[in-house]
Protein backbone atom coordinates (compact mmCIF):
# COMPACT_ATOMS: atom_id res chain seq x y z
CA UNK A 1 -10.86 -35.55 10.92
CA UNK A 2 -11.47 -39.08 9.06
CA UNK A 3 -13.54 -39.44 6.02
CA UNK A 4 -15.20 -42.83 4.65
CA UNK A 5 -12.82 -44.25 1.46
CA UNK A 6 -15.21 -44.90 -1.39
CA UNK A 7 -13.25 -48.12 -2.64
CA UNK A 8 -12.91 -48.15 -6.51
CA UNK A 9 -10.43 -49.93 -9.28
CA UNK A 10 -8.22 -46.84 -8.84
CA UNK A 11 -7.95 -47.07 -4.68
CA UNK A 12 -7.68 -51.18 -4.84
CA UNK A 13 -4.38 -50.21 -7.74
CA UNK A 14 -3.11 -47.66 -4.46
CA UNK A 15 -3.74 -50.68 -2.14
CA UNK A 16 -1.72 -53.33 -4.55
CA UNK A 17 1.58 -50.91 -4.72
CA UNK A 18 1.51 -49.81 -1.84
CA UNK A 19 1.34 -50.89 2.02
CA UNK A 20 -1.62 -49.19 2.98
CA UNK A 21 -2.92 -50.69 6.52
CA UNK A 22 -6.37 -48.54 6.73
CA UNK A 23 -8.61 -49.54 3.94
CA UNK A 24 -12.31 -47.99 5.09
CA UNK A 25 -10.92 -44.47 5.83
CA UNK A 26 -8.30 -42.05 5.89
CA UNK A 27 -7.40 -39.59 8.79
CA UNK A 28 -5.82 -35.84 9.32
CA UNK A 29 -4.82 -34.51 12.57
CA UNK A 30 -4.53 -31.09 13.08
CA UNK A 31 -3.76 -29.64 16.91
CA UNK A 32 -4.82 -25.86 17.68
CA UNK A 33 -5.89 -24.44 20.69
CA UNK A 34 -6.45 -20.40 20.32
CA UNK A 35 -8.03 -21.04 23.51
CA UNK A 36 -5.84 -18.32 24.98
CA UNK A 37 -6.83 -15.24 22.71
CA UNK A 38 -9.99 -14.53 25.37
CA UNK A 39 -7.72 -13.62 27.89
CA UNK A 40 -6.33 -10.45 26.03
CA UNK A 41 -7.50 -8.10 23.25
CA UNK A 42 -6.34 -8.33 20.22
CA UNK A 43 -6.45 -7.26 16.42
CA UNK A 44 -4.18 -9.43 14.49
CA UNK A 45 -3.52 -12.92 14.44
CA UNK A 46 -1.77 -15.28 12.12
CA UNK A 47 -1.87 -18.82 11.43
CA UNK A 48 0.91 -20.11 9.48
CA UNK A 49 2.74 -22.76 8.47
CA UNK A 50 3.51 -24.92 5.03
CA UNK A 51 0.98 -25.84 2.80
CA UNK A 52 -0.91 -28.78 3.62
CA UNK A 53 -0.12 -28.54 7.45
CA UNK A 54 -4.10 -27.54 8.51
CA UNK A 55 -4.24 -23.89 8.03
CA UNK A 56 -7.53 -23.66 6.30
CA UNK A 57 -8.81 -25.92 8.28
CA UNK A 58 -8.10 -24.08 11.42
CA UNK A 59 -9.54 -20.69 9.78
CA UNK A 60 -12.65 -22.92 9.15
CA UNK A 61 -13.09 -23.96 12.36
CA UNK A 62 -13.24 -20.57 13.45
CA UNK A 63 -15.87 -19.31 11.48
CA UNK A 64 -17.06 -18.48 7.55
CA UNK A 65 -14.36 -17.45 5.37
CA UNK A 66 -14.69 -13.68 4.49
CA UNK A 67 -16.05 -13.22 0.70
CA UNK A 68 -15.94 -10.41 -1.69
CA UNK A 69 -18.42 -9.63 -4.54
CA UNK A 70 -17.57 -7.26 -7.34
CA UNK A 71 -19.67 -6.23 -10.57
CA UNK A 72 -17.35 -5.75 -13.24
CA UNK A 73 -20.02 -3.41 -14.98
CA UNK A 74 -18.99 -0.90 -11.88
CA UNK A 75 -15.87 1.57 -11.17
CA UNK A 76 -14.42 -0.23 -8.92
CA UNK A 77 -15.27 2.56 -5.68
CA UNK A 78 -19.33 2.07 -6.67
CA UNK A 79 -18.86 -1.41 -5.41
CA UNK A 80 -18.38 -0.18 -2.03
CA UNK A 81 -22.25 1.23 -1.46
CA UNK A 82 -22.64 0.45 1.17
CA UNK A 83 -20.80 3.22 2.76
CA UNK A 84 -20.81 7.09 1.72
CA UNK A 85 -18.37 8.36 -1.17
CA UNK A 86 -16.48 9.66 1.38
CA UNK A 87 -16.34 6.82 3.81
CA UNK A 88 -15.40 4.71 0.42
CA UNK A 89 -12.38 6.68 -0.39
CA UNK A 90 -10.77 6.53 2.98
CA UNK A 91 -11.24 2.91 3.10
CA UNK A 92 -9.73 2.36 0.00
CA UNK A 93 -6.55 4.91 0.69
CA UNK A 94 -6.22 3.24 4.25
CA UNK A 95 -5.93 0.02 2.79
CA UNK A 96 -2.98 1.37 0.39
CA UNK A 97 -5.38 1.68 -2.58
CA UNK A 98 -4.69 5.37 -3.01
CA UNK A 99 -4.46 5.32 -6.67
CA UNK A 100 -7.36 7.52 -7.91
CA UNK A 101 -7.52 6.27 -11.35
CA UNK A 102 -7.77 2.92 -10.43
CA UNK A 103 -10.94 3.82 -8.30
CA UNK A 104 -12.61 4.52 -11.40
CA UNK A 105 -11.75 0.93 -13.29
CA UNK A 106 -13.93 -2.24 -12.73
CA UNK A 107 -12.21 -4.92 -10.94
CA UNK A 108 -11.28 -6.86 -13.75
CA UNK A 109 -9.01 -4.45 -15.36
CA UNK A 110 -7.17 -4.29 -11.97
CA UNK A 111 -3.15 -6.06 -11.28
CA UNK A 112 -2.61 -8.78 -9.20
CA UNK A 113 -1.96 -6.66 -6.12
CA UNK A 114 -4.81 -4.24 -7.26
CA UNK A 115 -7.34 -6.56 -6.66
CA UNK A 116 -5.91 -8.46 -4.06
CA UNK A 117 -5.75 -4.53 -1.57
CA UNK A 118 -9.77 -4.39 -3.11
CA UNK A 119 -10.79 -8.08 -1.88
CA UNK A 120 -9.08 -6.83 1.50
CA UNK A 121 -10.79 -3.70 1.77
CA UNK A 122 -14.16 -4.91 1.00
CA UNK A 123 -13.67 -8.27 3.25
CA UNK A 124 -12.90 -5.68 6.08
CA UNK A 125 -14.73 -2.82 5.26
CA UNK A 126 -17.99 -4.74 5.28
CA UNK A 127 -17.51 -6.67 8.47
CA UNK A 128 -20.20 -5.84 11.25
CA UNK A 129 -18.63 -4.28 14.46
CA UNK A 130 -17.50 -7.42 16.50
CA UNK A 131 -17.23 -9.91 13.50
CA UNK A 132 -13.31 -11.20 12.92
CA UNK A 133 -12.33 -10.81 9.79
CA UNK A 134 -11.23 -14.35 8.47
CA UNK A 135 -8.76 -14.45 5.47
CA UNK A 136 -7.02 -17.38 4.02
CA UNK A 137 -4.16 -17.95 1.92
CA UNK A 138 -2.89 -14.00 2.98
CA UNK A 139 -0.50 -12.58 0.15
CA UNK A 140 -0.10 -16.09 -1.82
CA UNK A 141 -0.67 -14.50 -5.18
CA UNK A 142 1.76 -11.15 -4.88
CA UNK A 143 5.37 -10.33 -5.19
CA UNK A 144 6.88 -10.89 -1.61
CA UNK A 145 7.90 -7.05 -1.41
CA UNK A 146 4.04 -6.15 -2.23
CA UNK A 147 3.30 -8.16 0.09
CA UNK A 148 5.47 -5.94 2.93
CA UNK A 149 3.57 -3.23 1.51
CA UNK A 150 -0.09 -4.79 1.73
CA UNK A 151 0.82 -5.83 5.09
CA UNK A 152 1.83 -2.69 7.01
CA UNK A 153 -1.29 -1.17 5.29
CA UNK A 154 -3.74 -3.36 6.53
CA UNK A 155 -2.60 -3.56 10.30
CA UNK A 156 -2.72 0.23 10.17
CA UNK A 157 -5.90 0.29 9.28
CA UNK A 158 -6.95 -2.84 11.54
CA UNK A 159 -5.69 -1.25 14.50
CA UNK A 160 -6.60 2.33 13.99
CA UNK A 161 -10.76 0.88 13.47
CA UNK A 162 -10.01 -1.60 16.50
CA UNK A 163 -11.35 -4.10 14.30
CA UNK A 164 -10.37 -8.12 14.27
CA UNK A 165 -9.10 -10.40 11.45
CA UNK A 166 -7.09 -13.73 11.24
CA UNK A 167 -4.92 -14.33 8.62
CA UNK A 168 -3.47 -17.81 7.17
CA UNK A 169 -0.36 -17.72 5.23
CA UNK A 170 2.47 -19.72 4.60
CA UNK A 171 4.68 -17.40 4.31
CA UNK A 172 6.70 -15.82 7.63
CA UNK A 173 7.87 -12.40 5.83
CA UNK A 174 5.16 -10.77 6.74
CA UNK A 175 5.22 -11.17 9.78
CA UNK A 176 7.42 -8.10 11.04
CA UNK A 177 4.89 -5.77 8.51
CA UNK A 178 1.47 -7.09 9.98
CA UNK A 179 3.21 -7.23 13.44
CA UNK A 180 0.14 -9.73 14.68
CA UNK A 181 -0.72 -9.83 18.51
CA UNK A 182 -0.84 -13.46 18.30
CA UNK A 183 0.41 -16.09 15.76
CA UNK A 184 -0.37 -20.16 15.70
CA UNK A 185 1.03 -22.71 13.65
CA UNK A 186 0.13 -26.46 13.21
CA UNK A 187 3.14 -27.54 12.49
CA UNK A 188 4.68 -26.50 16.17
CA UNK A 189 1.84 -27.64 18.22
CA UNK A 190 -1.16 -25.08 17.38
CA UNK A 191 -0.47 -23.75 20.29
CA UNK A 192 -1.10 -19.86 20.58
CA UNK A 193 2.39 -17.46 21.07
CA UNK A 194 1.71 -13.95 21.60
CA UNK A 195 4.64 -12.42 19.70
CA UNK A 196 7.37 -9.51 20.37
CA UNK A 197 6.15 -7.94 16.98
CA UNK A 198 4.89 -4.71 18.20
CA UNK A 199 7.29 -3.93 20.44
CA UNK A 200 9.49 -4.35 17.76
CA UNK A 201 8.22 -1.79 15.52
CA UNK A 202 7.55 -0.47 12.00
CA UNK A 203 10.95 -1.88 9.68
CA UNK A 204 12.67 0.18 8.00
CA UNK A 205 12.64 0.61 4.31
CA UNK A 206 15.93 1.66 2.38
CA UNK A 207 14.96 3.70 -0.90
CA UNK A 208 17.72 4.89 -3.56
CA UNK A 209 16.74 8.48 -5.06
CA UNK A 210 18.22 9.14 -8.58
CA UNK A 211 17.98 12.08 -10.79
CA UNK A 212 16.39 10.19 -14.58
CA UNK A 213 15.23 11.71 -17.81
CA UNK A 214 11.50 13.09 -18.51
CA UNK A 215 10.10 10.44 -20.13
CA UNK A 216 10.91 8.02 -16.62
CA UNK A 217 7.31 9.97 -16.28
CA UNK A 218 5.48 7.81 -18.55
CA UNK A 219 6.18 4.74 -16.45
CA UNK A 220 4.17 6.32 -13.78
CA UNK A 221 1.61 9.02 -15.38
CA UNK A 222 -1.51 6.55 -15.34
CA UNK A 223 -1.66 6.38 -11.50
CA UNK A 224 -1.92 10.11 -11.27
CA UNK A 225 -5.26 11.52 -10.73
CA UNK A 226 -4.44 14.69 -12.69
CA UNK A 227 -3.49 15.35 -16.52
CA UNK A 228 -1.04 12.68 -17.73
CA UNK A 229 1.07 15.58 -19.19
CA UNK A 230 3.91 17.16 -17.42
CA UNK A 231 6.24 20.13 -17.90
CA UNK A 232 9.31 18.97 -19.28
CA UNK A 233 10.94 21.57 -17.78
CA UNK A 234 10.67 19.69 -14.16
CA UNK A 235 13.12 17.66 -12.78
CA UNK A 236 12.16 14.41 -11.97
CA UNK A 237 13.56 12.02 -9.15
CA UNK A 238 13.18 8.50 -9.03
CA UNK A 239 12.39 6.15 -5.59
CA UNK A 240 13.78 2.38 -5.94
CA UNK A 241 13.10 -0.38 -3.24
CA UNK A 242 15.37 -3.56 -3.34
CA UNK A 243 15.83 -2.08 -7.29
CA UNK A 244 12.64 -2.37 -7.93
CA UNK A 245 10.45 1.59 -8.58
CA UNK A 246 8.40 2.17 -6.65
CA UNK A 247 7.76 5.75 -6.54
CA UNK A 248 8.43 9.06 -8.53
CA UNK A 249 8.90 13.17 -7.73
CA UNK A 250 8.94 15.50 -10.39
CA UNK A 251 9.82 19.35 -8.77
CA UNK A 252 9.25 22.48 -11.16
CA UNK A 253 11.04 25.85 -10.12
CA UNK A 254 8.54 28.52 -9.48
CA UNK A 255 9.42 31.87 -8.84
CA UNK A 256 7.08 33.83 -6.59
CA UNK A 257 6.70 37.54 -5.68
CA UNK A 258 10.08 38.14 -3.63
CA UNK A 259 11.30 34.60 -3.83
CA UNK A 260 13.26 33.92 -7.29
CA UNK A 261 14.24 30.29 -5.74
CA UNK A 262 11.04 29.05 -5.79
CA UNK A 263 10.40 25.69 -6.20
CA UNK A 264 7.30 23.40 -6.07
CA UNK A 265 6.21 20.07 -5.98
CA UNK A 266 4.69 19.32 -9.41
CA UNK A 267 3.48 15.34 -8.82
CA UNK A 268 4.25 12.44 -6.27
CA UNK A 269 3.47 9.29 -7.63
CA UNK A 270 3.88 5.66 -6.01
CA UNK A 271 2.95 2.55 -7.77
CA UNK A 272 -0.26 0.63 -6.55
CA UNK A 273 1.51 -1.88 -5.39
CA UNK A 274 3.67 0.19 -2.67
CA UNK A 275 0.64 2.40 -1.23
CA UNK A 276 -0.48 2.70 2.15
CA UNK A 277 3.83 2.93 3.67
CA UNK A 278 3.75 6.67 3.71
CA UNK A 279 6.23 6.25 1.19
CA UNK A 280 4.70 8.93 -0.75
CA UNK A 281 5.01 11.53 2.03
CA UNK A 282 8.06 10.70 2.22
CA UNK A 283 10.01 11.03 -0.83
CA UNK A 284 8.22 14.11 -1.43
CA UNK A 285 9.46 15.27 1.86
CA UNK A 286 12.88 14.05 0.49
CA UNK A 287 12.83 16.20 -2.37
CA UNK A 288 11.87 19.34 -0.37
CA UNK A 289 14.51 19.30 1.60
CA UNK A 290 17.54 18.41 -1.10
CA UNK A 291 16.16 21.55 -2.59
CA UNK A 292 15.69 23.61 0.60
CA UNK A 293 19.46 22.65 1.36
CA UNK A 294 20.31 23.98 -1.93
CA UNK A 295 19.20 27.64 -1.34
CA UNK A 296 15.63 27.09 -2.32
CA UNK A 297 12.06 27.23 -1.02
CA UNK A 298 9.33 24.74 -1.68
CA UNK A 299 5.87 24.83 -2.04
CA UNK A 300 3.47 21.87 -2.20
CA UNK A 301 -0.60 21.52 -3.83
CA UNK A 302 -2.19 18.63 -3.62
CA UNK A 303 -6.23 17.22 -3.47
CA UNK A 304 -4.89 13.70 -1.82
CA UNK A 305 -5.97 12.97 1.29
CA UNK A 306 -3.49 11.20 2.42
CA UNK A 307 -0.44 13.81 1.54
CA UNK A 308 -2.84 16.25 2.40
CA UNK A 309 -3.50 15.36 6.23
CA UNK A 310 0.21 14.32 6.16
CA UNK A 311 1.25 17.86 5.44
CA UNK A 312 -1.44 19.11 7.96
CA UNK A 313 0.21 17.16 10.70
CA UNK A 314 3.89 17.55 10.06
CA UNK A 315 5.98 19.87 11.71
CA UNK A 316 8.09 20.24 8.71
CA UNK A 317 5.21 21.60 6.45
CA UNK A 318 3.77 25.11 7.03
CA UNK A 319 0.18 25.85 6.02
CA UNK A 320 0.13 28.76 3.44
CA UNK A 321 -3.15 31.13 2.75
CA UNK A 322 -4.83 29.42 0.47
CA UNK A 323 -4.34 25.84 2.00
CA UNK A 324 -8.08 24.54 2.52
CA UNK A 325 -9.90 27.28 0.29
CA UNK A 326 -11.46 26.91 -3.22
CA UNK A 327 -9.67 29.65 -5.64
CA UNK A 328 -11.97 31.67 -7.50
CA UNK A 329 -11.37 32.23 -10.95
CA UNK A 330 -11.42 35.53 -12.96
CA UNK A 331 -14.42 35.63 -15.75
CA UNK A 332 -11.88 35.63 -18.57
CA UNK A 333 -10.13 32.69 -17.19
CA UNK A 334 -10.23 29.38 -19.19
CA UNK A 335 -12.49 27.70 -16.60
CA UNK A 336 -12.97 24.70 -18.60
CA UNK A 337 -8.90 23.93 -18.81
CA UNK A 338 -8.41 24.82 -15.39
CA UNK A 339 -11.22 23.74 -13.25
CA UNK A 340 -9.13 21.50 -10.91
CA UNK A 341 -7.63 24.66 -9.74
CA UNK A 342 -11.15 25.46 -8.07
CA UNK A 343 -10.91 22.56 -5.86
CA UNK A 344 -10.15 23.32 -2.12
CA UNK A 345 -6.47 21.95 -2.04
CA UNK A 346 -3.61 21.41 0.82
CA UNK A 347 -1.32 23.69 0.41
CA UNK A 348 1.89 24.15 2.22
CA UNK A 349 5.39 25.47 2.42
CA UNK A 350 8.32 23.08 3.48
CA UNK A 351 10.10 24.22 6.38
CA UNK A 352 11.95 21.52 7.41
CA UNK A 353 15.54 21.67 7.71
CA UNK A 354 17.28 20.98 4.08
CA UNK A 355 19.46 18.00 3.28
CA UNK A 356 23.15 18.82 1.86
CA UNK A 357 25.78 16.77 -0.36
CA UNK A 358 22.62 15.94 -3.59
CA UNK A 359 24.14 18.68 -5.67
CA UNK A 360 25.18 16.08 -8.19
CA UNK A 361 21.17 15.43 -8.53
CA UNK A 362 20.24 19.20 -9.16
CA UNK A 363 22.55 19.03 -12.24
CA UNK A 364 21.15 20.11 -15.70
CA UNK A 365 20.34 16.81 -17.39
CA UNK A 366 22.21 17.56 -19.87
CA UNK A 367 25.48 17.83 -17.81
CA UNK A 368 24.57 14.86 -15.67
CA UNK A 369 24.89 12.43 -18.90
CA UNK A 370 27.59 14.10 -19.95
CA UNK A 371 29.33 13.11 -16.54
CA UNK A 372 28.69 9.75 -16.41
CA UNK A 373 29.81 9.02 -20.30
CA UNK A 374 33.34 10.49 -18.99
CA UNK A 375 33.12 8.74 -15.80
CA UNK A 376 32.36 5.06 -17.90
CA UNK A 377 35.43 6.18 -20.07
């Protein structure tokens, strides 16, 4: 690429300090050839490289860069018209943007990685059926373990609609999350490399469970979709990744008609910025099971999709009665305070095998501070 130098007091002050040769125009080279990619199917490709080595330039050569429109006088789901409510809402949770509240918020009032998982679902939700997706400067603006998370997110969702997008990034973390089909990088040639990535598979993630006070619930009540307020009464259980939270479990014991060791699952709540891992499932699953080791049974409620058909799906969760119907209320009951409860819900019973040696964690509070004072003594 060469461009025409417009000559001016401040070029000819470039020209007297230093030995430029070339004084009509300046040149870039950049070398790609993703001639390659029509010889296989693919989903995800990658260019990457350092800033300044041609990346744009490469994801403008391949087409319009994909572009996002939001009205800030909208919840942030009525921007997605397009499709049905529905349709909207599984886009959104596919994409790791699960967080009902934050469907209901205009864009502006979003985080960082909030808005970044909406640009991304709206770039790829509105793409026509055969149009690549073309994204540049991928994940440039987020924390590098949101990133992980945004990643695996979006090539679930890529692969399971068989759509196509290219991303640009300069950053090579990602790479083992989006596991692309192909990457390309100026800087080594341009030449395509079809990558070991998905034979590789998903990486793991380490989480550290602890056992914290009530009010750790405050941190997190915002993202749920029901009542902020909580029984104190539950225990709650906190999910770190690389020390950072990234999720919550708060379990409530629940007797039932011939079952005094009845627990259930009160709320699961991940931060927006960890969605769309299945970490939720997860640590709920977690939780289940430390108390099924312990003697007791567990029972799980939920409207979220996502848990929802998790729980469907899962060998470890049995469907109860009432999983799928709407409850019908009594005429004296207090509609008004409990009209969620009308809502068909999932609703299962753990049945997995339970998990042993967490006793410490099922500790009153109380006796759990008490232990750790003596044990800093």
């Amino acid at each position: 690429m060469t461009s025409k130098i417009q000559n001016d007091k401040y070029t000819e002050y470039v020209y007297d300090s230093f030995d430029i040769q070339n004084r009509e125009e300046t040149e870039v080279e950049v070398n790609f050839n993703l001639g390659e990619a029509k010889n296989f199917d693919w989903n995800i490709g990658v260019i990457y490289g350092s800033s300044g080595s041609g990346k744009t330039t490469i994801l403008k050569k391949l087409g319009k860069l994909s572009e996002s429109n939001f009205n800030d006088n909208k919840p942030l789901i009525s921007n997605f018209d397009w499709l049905e409510p529905n349709e909207a809402t599984l886009l959104l949770t596919s994409m790791g943007l699960s967080s009902i509240p934050t469907w209901l918020r205009p864009f502006k009032l979003l985080s960082n990685g909030e808005q970044y998982r909406a640009e991304l679902a709206y770039k790829v939700g509105k793409a026509k059926e055969g149009e690549v997706v073309l994204i540049d400067e991928y994940t440039s603006v987020v924390d590098r373990d949101v990133a992980k998370a945004m990643s695996f997110a979006l090539q679930k969702y890529i692969r399971k609609t068989n759509k196509r997008i290219v991303l640009a990034s300069c950053h090579y973390d990602i790479m083992e999350w989006l596991m692309p089909d192909w990457t390309c990088s100026p800087q080594k040639g341009g030449v395509l490399e079809r990558g070991e990535w998905l034979r590789q598979g998903k990486p793991q993630i380490k989480l550290q469970i602890s056992r914290v006070e009530p009010s750790a619930w405050d941190f997190f009540k915002k993202h749920h979709y029901l009542t902020e307020n909580v029984n104190k009464s539950c225990k709650f259980f906190l999910f770190q990744w690389n020390n950072k939270p990234v999720g919550i479990v708060a379990m409530i014991n629940q007797p039932r008609k011939g079952c005094s060791n009845g627990f259930a699952l009160s709320r699961t709540v991940v931060l927006p910025d960890f969605q769309g891992m299945g970490i939720g499932s997860k640590i709920s699953e977690i939780c289940a099971s430390i108390f099924v080791g312990a003697g007791g049974k567990v029972y799980t409620k939920t409207v979220n999709p996502a848990l929802g058909e998790y729980r469907n799906k899962s060998n470890k969760f049995r469907p109860t009665a009432q999983n799928g119907k709407i409850r019908k209320l009594k005429e004296d009951t207090d509609k008004k305070a409990r009209n969620r409860l009308t809502r068909a819900s999932y609703c299962h019973e753990y049945i997995g095998e339970g998990m042993n040696g967490y006793d410490e964690l099922l500790k009153p509070i109380k006796e759990m501070r008490n232990n750790k004072q003596k044990q800093n003594k």
